[in-house]
N, C-alpha and C. Protein backbone atom coordinates (compact mmCIF):
# COMPACT_ATOMS: atom_id res chain seq x y z
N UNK A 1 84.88 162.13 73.52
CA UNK A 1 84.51 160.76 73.25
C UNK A 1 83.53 160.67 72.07
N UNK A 2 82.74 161.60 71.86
CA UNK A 2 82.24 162.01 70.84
C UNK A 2 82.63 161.64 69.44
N UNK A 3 83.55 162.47 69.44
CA UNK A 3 84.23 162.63 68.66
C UNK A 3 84.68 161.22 67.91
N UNK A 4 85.50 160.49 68.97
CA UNK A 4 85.93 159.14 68.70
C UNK A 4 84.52 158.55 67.76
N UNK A 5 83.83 158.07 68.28
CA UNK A 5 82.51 157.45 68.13
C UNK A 5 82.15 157.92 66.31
N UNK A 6 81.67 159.21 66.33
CA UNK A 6 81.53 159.79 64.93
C UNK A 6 82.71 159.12 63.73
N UNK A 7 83.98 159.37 64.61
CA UNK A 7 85.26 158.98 62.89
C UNK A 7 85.06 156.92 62.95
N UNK A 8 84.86 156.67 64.01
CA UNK A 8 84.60 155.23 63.85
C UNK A 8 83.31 154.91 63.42
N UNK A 9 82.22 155.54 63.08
CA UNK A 9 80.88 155.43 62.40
C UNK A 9 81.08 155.77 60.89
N UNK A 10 81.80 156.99 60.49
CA UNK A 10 82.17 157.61 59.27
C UNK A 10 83.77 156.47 58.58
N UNK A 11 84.79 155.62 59.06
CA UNK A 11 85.26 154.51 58.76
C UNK A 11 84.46 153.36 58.38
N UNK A 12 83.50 152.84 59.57
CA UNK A 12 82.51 151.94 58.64
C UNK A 12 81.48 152.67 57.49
N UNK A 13 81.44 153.36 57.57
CA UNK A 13 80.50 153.78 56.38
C UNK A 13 81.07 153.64 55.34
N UNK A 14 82.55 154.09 55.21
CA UNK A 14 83.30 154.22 53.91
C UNK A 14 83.28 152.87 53.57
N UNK A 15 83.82 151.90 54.80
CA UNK A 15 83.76 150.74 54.33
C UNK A 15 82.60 149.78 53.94
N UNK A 16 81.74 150.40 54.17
CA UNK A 16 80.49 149.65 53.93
C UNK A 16 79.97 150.46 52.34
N UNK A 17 80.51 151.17 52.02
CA UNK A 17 80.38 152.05 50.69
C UNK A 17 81.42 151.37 49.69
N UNK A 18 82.42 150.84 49.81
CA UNK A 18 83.28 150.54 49.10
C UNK A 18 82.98 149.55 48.63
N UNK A 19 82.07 148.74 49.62
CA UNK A 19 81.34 147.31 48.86
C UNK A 19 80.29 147.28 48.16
N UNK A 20 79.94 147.92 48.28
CA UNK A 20 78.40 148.37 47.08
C UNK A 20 79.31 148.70 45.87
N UNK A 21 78.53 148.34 44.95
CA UNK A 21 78.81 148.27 43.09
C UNK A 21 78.97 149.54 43.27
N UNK A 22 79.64 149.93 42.01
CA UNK A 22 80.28 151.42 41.58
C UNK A 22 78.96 152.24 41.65
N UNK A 23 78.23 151.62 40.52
CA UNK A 23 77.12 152.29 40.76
C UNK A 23 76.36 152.86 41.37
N UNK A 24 76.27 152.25 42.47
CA UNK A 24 75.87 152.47 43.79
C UNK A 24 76.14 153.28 44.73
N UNK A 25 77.96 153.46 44.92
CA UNK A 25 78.69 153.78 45.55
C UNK A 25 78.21 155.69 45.84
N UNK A 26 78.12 156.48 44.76
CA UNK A 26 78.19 157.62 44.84
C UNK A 26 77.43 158.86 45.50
N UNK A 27 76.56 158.28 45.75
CA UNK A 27 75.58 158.99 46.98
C UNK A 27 75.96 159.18 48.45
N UNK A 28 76.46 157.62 48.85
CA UNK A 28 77.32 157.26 49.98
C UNK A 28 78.05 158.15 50.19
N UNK A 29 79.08 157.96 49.13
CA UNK A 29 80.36 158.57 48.64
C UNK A 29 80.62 160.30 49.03
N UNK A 30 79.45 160.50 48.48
CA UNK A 30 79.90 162.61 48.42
C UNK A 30 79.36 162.41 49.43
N UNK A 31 77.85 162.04 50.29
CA UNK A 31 78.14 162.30 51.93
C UNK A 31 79.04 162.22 52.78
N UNK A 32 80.35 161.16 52.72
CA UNK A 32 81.46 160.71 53.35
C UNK A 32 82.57 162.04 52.72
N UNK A 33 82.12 162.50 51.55
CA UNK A 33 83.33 163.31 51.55
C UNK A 33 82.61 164.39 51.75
N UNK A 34 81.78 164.60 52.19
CA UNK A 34 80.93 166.18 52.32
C UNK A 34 81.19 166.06 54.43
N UNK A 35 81.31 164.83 54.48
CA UNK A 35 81.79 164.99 56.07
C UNK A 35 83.08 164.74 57.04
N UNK A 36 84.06 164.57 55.95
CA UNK A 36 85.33 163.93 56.15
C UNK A 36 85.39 165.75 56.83
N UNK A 37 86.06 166.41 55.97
CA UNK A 37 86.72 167.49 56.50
C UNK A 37 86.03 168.54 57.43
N UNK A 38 84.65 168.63 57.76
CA UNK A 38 84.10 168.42 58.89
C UNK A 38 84.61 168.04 60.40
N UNK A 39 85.13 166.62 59.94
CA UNK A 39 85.42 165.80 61.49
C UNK A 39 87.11 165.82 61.73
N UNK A 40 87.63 166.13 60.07
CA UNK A 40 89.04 166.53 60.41
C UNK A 40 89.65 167.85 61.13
N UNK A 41 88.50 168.61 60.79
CA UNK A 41 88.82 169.99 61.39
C UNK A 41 88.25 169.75 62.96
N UNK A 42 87.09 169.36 63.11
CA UNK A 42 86.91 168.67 64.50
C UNK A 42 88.22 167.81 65.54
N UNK A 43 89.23 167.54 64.60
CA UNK A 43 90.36 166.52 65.14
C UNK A 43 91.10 167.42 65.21
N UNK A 44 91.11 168.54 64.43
CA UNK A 44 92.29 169.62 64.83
C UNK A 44 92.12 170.21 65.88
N UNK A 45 90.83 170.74 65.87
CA UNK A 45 90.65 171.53 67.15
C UNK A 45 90.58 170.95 68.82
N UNK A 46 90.14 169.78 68.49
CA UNK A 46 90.23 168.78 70.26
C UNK A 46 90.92 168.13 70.31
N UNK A 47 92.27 167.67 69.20
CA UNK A 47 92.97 166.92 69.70
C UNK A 47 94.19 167.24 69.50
N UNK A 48 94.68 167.65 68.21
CA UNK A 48 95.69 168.10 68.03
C UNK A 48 96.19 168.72 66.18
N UNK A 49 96.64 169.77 65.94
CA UNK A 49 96.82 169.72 64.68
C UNK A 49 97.21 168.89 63.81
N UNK A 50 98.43 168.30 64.15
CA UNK A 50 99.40 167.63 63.76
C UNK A 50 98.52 165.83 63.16
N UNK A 51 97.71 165.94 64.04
CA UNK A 51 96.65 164.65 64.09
C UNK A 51 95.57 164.65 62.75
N UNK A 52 95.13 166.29 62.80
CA UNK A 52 94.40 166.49 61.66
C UNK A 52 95.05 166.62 60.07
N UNK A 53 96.33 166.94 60.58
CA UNK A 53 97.31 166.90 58.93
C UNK A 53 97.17 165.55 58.56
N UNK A 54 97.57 165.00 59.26
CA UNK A 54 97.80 163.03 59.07
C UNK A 54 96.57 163.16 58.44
N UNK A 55 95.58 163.08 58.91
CA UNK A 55 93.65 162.91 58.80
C UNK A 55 93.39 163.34 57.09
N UNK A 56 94.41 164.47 57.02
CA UNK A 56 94.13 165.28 55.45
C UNK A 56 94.95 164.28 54.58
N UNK A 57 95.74 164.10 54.81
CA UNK A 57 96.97 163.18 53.61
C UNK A 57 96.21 162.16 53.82
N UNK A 58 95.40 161.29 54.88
CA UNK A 58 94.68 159.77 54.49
C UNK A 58 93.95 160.29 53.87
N UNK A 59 92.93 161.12 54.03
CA UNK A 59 91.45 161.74 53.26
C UNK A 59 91.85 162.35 51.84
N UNK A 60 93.09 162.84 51.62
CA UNK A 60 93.21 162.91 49.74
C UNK A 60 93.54 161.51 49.28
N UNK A 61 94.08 161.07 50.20
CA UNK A 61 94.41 159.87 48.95
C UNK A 61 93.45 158.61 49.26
N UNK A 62 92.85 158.73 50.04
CA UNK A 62 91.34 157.95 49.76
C UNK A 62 90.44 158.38 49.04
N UNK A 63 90.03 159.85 48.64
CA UNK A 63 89.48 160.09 47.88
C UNK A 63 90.07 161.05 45.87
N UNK A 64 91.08 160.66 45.97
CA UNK A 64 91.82 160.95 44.99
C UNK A 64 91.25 161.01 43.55
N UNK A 65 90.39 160.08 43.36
CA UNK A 65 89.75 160.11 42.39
C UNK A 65 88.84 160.71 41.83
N UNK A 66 88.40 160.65 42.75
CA UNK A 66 86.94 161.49 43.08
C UNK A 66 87.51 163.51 42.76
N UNK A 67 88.19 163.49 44.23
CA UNK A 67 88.65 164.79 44.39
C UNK A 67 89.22 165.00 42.57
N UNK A 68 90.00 164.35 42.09
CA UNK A 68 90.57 164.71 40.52
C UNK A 68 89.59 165.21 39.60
N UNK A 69 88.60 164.52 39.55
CA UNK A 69 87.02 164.60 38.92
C UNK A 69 86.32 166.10 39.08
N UNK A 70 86.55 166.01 40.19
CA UNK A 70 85.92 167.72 41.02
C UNK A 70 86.69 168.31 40.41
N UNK A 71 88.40 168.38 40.69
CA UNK A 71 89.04 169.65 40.18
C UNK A 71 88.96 169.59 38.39
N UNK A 72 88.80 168.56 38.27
CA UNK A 72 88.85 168.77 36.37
C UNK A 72 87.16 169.72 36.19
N UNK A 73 86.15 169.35 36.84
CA UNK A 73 84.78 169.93 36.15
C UNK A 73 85.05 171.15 36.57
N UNK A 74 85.63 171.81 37.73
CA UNK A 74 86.10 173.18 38.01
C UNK A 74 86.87 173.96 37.71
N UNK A 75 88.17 172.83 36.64
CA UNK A 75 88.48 174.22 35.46
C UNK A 75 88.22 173.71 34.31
N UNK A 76 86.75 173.09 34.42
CA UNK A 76 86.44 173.08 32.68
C UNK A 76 86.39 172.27 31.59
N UNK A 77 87.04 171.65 32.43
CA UNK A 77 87.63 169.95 31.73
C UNK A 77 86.03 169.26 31.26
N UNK A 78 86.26 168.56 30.66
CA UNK A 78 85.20 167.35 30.43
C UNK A 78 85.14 165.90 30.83
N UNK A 79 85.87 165.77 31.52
CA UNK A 79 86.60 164.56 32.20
C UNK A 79 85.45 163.12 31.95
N UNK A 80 85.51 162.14 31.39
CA UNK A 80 84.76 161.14 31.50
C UNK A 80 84.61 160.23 32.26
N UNK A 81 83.83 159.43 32.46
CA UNK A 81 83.45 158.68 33.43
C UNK A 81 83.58 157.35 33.42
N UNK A 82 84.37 156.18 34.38
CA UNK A 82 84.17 155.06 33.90
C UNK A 82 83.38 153.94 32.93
N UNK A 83 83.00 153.38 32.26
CA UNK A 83 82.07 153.09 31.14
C UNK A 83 81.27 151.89 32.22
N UNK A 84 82.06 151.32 33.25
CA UNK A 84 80.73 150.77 34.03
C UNK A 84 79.73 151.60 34.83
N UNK A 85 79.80 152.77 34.68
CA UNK A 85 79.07 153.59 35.39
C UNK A 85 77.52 153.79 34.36
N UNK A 86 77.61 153.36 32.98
CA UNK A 86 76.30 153.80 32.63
C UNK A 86 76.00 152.44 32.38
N UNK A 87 76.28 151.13 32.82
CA UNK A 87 75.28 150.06 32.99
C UNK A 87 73.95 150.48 33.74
């Protein structure tokens, strides 16, 4: 039951992150993705695998952008940043 409770606390968060200005957003942001796969692997293990795959395909493509960003600075890339981000 735990469990439940935590992914429905970590859903509003995202959603309560998505409404804050860009600017804003990114602190939120890498905590929610520094704890997504955390609670997905938590879903694999007490509930079912098959549950936690689903969990991975919503969690890349909710964070897709982001995750793209990561893999470009990790091979090197210079990848730039939205231009509302340095208001």
């Amino acid at each position: 039951m735990t469990l439940l409770y935590l992914c429905i606390l970590w859903v509003f968060a995202s959603a309560i992150c998505a409404m804050l200005p860009i600017r804003l957003q990114y602190v939120p942001a890498v905590i929610l993705l520094i704890v997504a796969p955390i609670l997905i692997i938590m879903i694999g293990i007490q509930i079912n695998p098959l549950v936690a795959i689903a969990a991975v395909v919503a969690f890349l493509s909710m964070f897709r952008n982001p995750l793209r960003f990561i893999w470009a600075k990790l091979r090197g890339q210079n990848p730039q940043l939205p231009p509302e981000m340095y208001k």
